[in-house]
N, C-alpha and C. Protein backbone atom coordinates (compact mmCIF):
# COMPACT_ATOMS: atom_id res chain seq x y z
N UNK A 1 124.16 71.82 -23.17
CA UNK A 1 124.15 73.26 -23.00
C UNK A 1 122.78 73.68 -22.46
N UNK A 2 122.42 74.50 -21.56
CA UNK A 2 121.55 75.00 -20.77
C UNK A 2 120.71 75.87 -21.56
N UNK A 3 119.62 76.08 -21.97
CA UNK A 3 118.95 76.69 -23.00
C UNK A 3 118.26 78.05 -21.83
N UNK A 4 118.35 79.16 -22.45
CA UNK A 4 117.88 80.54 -21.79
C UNK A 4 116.73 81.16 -22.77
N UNK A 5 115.02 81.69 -22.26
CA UNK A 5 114.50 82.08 -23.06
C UNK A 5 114.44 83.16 -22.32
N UNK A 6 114.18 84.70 -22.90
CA UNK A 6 113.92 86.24 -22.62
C UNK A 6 112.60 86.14 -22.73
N UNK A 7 111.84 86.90 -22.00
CA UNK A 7 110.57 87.58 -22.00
C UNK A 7 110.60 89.00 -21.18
N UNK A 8 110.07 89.83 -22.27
CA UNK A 8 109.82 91.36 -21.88
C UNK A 8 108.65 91.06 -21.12
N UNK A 9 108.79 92.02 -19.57
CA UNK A 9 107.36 92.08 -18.55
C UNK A 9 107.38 93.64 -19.05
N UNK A 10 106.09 93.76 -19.49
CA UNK A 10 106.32 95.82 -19.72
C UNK A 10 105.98 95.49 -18.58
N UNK A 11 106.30 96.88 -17.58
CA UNK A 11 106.53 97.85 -16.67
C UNK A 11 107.20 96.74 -15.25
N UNK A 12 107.64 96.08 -15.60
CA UNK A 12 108.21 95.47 -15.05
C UNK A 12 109.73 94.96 -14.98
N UNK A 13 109.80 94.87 -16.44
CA UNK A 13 111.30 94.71 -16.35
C UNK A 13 111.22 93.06 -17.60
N UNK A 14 112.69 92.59 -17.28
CA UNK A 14 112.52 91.29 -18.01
C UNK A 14 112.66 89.82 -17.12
N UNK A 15 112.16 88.91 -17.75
CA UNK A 15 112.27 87.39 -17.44
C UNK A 15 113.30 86.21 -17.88
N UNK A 16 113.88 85.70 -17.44
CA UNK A 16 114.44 84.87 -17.89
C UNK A 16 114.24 83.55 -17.36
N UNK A 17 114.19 82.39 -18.20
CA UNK A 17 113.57 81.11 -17.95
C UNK A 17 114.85 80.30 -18.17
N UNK A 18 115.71 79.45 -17.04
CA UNK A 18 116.72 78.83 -17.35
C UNK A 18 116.38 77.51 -17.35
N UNK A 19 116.64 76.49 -18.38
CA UNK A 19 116.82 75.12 -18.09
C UNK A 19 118.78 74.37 -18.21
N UNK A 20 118.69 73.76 -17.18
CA UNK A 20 119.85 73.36 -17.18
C UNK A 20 120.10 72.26 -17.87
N UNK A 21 121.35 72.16 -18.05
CA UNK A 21 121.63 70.52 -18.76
C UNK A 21 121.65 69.56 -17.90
N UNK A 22 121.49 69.63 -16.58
CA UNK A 22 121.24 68.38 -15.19
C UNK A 22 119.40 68.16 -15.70
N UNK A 23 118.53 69.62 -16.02
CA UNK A 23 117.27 69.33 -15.84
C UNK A 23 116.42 70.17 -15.25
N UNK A 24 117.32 70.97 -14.24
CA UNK A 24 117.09 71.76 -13.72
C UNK A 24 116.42 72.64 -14.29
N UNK A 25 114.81 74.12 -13.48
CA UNK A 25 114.96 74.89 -14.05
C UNK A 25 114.90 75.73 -13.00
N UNK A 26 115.11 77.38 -13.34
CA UNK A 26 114.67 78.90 -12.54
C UNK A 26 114.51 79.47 -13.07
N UNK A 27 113.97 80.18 -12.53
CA UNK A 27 113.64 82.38 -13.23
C UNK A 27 113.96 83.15 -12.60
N UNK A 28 114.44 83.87 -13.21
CA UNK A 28 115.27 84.99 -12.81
C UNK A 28 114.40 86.27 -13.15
N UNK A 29 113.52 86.82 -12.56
CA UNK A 29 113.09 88.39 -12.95
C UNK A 29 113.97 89.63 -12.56
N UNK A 30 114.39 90.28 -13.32
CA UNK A 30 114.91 91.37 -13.54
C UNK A 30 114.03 92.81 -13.78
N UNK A 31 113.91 93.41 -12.69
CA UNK A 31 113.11 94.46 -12.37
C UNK A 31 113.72 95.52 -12.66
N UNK A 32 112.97 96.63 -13.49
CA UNK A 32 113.48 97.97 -13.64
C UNK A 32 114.58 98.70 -13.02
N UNK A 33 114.07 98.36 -11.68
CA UNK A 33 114.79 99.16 -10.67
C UNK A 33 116.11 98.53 -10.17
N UNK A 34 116.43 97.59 -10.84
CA UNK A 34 117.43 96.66 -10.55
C UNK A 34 117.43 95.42 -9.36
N UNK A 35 115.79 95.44 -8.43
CA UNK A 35 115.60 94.43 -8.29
C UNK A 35 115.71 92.94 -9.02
N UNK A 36 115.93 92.05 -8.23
CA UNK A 36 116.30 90.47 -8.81
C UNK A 36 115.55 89.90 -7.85
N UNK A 37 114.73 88.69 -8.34
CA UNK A 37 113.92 87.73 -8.05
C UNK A 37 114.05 86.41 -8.43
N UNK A 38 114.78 85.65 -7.86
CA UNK A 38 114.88 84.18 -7.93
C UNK A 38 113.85 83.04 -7.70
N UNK A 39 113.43 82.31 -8.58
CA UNK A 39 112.48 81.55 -8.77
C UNK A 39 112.62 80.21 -9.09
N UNK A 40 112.04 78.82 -8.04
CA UNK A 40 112.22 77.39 -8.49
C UNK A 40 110.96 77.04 -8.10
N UNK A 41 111.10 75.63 -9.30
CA UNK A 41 109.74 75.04 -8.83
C UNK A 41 109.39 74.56 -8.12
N UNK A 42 108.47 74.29 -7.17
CA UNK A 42 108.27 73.61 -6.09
C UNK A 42 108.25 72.12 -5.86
N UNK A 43 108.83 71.54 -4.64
CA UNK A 43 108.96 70.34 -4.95
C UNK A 43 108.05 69.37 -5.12
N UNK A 44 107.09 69.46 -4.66
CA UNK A 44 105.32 69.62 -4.18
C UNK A 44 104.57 69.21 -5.88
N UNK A 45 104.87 70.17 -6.75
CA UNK A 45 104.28 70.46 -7.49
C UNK A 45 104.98 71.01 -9.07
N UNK A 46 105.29 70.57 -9.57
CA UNK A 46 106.97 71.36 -10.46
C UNK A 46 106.05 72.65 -11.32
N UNK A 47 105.05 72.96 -11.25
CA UNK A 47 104.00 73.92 -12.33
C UNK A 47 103.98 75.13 -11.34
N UNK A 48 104.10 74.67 -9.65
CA UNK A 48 103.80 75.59 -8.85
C UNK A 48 105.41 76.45 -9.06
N UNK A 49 105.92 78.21 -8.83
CA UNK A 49 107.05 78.28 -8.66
C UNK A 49 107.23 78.75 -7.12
N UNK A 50 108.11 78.91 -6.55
CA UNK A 50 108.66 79.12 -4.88
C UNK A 50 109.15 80.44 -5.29
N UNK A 51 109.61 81.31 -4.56
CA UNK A 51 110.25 82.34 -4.56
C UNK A 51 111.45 81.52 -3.16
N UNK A 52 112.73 81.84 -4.36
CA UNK A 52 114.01 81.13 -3.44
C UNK A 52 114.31 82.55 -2.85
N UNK A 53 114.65 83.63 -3.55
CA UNK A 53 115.33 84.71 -2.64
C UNK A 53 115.40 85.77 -3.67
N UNK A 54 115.20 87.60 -2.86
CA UNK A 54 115.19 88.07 -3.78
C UNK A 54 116.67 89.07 -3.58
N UNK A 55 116.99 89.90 -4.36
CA UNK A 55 118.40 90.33 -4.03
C UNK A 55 118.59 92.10 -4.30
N UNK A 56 119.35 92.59 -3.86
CA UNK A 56 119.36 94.25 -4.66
C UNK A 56 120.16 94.17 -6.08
N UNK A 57 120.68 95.13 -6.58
CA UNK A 57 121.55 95.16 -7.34
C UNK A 57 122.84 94.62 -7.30
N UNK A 58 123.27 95.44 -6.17
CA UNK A 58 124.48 95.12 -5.54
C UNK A 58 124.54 93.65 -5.30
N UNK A 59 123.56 93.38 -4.52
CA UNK A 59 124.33 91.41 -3.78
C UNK A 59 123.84 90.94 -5.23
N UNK A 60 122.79 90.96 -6.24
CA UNK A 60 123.06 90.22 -7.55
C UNK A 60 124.50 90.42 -7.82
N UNK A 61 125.01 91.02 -8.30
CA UNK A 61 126.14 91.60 -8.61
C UNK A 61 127.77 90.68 -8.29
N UNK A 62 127.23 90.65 -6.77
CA UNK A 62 127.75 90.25 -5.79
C UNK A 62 128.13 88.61 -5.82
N UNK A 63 126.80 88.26 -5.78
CA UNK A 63 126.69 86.60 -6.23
C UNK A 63 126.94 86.18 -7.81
N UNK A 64 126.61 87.27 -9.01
CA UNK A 64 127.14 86.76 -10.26
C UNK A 64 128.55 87.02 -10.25
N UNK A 65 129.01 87.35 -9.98
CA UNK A 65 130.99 87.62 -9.44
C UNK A 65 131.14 86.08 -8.55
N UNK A 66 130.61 85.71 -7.94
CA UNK A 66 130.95 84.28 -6.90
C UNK A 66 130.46 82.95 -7.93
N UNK A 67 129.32 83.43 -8.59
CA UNK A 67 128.40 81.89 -9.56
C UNK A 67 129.59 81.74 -10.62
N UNK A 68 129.75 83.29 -11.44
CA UNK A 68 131.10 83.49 -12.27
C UNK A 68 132.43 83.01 -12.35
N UNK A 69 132.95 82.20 -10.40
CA UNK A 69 133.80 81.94 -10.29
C UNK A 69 135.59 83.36 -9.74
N UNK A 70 134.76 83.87 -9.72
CA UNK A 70 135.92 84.80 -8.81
C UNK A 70 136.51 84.33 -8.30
N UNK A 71 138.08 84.68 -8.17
CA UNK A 71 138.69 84.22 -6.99
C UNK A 71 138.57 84.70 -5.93
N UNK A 72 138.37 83.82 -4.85
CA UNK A 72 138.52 84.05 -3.46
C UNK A 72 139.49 83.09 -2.37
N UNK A 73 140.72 83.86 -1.97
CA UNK A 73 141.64 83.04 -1.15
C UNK A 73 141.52 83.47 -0.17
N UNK A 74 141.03 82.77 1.09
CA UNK A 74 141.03 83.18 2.94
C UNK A 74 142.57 82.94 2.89
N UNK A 75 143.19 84.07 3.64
CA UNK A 75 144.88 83.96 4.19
C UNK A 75 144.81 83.20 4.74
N UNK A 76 143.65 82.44 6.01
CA UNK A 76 144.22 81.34 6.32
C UNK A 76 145.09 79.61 5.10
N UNK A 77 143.81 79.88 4.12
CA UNK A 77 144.34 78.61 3.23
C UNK A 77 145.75 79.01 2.69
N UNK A 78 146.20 79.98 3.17
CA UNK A 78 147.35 80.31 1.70
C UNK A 78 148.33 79.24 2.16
N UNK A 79 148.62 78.96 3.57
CA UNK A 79 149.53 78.64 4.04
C UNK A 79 149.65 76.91 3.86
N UNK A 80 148.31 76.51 3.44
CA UNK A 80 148.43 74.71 3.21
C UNK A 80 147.92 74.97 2.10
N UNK A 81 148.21 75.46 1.12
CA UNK A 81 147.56 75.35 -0.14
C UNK A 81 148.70 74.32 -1.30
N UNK A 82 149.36 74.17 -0.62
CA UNK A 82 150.32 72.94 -0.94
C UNK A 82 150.22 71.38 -0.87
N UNK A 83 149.69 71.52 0.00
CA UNK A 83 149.34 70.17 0.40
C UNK A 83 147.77 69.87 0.21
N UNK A 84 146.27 71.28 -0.41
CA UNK A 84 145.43 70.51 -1.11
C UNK A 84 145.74 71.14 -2.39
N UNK A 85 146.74 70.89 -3.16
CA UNK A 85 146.58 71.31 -4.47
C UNK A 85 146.22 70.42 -5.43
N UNK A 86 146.19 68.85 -4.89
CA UNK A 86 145.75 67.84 -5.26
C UNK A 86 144.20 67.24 -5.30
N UNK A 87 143.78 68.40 -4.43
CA UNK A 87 142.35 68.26 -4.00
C UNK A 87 141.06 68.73 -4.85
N UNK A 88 140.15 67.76 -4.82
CA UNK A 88 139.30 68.20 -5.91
C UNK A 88 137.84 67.93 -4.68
N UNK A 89 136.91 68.97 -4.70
CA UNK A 89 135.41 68.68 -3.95
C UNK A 89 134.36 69.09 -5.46
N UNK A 90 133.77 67.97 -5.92
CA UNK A 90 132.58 67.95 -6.55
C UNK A 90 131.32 67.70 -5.98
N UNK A 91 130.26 68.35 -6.91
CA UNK A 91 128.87 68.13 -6.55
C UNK A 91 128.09 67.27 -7.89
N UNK A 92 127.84 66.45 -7.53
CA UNK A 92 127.53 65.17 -8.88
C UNK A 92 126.40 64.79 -8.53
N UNK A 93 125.55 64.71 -9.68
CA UNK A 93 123.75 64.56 -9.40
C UNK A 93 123.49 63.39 -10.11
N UNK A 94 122.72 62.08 -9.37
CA UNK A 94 122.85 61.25 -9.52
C UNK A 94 121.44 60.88 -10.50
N UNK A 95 121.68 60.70 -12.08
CA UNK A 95 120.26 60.96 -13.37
C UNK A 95 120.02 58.90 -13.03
N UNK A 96 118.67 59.45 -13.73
CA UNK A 96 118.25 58.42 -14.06
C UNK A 96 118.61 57.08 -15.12
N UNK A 97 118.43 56.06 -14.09
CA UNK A 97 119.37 54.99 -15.42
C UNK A 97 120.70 54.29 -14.88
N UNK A 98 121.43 55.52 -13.68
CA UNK A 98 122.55 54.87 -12.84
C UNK A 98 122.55 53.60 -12.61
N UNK A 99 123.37 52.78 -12.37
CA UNK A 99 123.18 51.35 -11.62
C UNK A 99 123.87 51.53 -10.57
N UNK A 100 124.03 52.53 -9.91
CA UNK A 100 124.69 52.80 -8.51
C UNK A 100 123.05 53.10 -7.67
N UNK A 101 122.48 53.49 -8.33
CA UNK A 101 120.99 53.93 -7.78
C UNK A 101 120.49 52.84 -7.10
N UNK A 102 119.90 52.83 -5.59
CA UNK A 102 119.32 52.10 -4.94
C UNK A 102 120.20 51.27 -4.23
N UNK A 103 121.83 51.37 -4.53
CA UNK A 103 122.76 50.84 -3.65
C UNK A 103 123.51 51.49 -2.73
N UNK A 104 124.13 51.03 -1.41
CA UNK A 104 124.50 51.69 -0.79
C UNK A 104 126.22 51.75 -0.38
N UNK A 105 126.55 52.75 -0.14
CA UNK A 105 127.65 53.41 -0.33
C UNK A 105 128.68 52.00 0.11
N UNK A 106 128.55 51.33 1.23
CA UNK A 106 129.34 50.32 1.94
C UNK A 106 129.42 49.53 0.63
N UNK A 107 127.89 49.22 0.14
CA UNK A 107 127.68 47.57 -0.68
C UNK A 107 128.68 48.28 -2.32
N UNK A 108 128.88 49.37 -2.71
CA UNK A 108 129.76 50.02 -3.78
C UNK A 108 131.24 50.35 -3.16
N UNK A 109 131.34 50.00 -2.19
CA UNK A 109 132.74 50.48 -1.32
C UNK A 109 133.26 51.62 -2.00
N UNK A 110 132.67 52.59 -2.06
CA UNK A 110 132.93 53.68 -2.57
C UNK A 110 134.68 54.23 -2.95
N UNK A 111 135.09 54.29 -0.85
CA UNK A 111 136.34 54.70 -0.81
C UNK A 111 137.10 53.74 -1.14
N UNK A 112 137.05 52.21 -0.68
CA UNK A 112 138.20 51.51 -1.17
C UNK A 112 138.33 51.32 -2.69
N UNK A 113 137.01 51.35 -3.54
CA UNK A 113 137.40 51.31 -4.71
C UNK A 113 137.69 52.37 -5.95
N UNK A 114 137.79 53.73 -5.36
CA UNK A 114 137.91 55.21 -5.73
C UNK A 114 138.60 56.10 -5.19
N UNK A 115 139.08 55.62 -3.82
CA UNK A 115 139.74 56.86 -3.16
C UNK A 115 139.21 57.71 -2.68
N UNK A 116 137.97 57.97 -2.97
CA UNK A 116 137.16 59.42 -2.82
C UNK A 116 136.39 58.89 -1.62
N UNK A 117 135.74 60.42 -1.28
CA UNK A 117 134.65 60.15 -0.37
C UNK A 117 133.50 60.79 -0.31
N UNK A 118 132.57 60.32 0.08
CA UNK A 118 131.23 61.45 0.13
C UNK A 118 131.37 62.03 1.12
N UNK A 119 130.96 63.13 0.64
CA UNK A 119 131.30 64.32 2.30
C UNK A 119 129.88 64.94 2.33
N UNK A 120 128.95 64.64 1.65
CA UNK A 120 127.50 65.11 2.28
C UNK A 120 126.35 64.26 0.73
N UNK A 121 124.93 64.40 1.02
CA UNK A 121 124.54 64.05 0.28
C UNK A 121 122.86 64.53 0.50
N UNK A 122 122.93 65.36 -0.80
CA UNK A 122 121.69 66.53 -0.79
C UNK A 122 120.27 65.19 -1.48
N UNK A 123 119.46 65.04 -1.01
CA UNK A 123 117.98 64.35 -1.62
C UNK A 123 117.08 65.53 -2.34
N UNK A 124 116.59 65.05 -3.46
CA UNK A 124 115.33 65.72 -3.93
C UNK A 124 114.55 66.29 -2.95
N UNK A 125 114.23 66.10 -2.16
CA UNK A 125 113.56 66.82 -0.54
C UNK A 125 114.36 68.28 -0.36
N UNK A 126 115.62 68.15 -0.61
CA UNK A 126 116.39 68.98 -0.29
C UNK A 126 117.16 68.71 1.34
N UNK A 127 116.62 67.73 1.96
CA UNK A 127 117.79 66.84 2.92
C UNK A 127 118.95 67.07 3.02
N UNK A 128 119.75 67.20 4.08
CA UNK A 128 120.95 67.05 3.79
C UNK A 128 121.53 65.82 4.92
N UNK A 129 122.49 65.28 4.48
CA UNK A 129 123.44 64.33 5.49
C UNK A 129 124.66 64.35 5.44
N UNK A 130 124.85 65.08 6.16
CA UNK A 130 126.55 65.21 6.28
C UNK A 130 127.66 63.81 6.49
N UNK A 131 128.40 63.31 6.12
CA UNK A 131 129.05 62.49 6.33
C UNK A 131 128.17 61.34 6.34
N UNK A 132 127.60 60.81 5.13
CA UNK A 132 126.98 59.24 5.04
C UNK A 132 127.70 58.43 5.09
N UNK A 133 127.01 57.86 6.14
CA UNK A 133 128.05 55.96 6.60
C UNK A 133 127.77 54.80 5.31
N UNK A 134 128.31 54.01 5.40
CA UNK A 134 128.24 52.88 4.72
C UNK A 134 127.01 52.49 4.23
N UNK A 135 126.02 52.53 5.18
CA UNK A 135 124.94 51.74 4.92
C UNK A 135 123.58 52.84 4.06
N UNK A 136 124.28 54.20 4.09
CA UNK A 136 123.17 55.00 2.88
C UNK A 136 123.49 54.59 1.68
N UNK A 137 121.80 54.56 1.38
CA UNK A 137 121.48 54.31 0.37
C UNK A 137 121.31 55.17 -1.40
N UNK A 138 122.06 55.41 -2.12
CA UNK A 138 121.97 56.18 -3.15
C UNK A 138 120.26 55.71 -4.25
N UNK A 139 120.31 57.50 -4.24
CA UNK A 139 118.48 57.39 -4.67
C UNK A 139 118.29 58.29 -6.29
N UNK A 140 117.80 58.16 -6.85
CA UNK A 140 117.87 58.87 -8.06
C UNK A 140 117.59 60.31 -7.82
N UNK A 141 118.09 61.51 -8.24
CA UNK A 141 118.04 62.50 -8.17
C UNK A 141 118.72 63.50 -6.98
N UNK A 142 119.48 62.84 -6.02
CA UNK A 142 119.95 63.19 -5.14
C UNK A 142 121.40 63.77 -5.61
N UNK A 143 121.99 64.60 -4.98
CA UNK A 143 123.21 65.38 -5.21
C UNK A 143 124.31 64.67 -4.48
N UNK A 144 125.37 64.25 -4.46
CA UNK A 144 126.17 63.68 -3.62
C UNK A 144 127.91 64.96 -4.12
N UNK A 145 128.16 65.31 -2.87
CA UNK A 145 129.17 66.06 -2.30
C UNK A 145 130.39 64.93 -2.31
N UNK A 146 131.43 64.80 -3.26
CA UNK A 146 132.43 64.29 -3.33
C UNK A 146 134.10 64.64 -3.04
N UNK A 147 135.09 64.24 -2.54
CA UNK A 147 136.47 64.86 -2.64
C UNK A 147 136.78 63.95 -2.55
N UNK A 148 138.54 63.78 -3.40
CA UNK A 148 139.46 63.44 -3.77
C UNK A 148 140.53 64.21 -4.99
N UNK A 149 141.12 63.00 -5.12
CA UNK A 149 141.88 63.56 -6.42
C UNK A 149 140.82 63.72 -7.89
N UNK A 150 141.45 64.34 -8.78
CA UNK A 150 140.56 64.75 -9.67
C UNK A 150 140.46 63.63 -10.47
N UNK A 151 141.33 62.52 -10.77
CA UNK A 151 141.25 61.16 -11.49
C UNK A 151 140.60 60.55 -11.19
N UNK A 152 140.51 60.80 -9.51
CA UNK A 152 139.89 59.32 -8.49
C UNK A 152 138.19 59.58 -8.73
N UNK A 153 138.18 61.22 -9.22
CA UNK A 153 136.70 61.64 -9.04
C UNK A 153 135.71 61.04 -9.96
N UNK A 154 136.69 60.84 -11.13
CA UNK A 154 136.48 60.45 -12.41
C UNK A 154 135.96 59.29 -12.54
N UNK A 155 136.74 58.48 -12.05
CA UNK A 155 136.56 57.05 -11.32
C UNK A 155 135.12 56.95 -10.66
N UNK A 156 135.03 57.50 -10.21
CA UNK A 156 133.72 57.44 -9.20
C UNK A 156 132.91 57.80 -10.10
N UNK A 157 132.94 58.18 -11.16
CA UNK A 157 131.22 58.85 -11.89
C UNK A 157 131.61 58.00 -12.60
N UNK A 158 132.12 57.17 -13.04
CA UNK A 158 132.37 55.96 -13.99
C UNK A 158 131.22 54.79 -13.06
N UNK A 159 132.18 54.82 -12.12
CA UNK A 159 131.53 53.56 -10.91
C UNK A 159 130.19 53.69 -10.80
N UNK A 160 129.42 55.11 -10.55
CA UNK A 160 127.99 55.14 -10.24
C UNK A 160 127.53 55.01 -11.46
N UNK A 161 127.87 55.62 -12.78
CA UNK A 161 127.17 54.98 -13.66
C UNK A 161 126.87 53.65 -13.91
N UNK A 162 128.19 52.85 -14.03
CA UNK A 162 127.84 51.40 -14.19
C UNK A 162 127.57 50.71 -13.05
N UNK A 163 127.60 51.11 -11.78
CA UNK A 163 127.43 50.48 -10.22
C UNK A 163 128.65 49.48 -9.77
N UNK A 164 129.56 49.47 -10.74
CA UNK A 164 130.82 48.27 -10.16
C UNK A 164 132.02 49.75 -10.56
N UNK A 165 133.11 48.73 -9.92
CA UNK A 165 134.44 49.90 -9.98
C UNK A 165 135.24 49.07 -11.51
């Protein structure tokens, strides 16, 4: 569970300090005026913080309705929503300790032995690679973009933990 601490800013408004259960942390300042200020640490430096983006009321609002999980259906999907109802896209962050870590996607045969596939793969840098071939290499702390079935997904965070299928 993700632990949240409050801090009152007088004339400012309030703070909130999130740590996640991945490890993760941000701040969130909440300004009087209903300004919002998003805050991560830098990669550089984890003591230093970045300012990620700041927002009005409204687009906070906006984006806690989307983080919240709202539904949103484009009319285009309505019409094949049959054929991915089977479909599952995860985002799985690869902790320390994996034995998939430092191997590469070909040498774990990912798809033949899971079904699934990586469909992008975010690095601590914040990198991205869309469609990694065989021969990338999985690194500790990196995000990897997954789809398949929701069993097969299962499968696969089994596999990177222990590094065999």
């Amino acid at each position: 569970m993700s632990v949240i601490r409050e801090t009152d800013l007088p004339g400012i408004g309030r703070k909130f300090l999130i740590d996640t259960e991945e490890g993760d942390r941000f701040i969130v300042i909440l300004h009087e005026d209903g300004k919002r200020e998003l805050f991560c640490p830098s990669p550089e430096d984890p003591e230093e913080l970045m300012s990620v983006m700041t927002l009005t009321d409204t687009e906070a609002r906006q984006l806690g309705g989307i983080v919240g999980g709202m539904n949103y259906q484009p009319t285009a999907l309505e019409k094949v929503e049959h054929t991915l109802d089977q479909l599952s896209i995860e985002w799985y962050k690869l902790k320390k300790g994996m034995k998939a870590i430092g191997r590469s996607i070909g040498d774990l045969k990912i798809r033949e032995n899971t079904g699934t596939i990586v469909i992008a793969a975010i690095e601590t840098s914040h990198k991205q690679t869309v469609s990694p071939g065989p021969e990338y290499v999985l690194a500790e702390g990196m995000t990897l973009v997954v789809a398949g079935e929701r069993q097969n997904i299962q499968t696969l965070k089994r596999m990177l933990e222990a590094g065999e299928a």
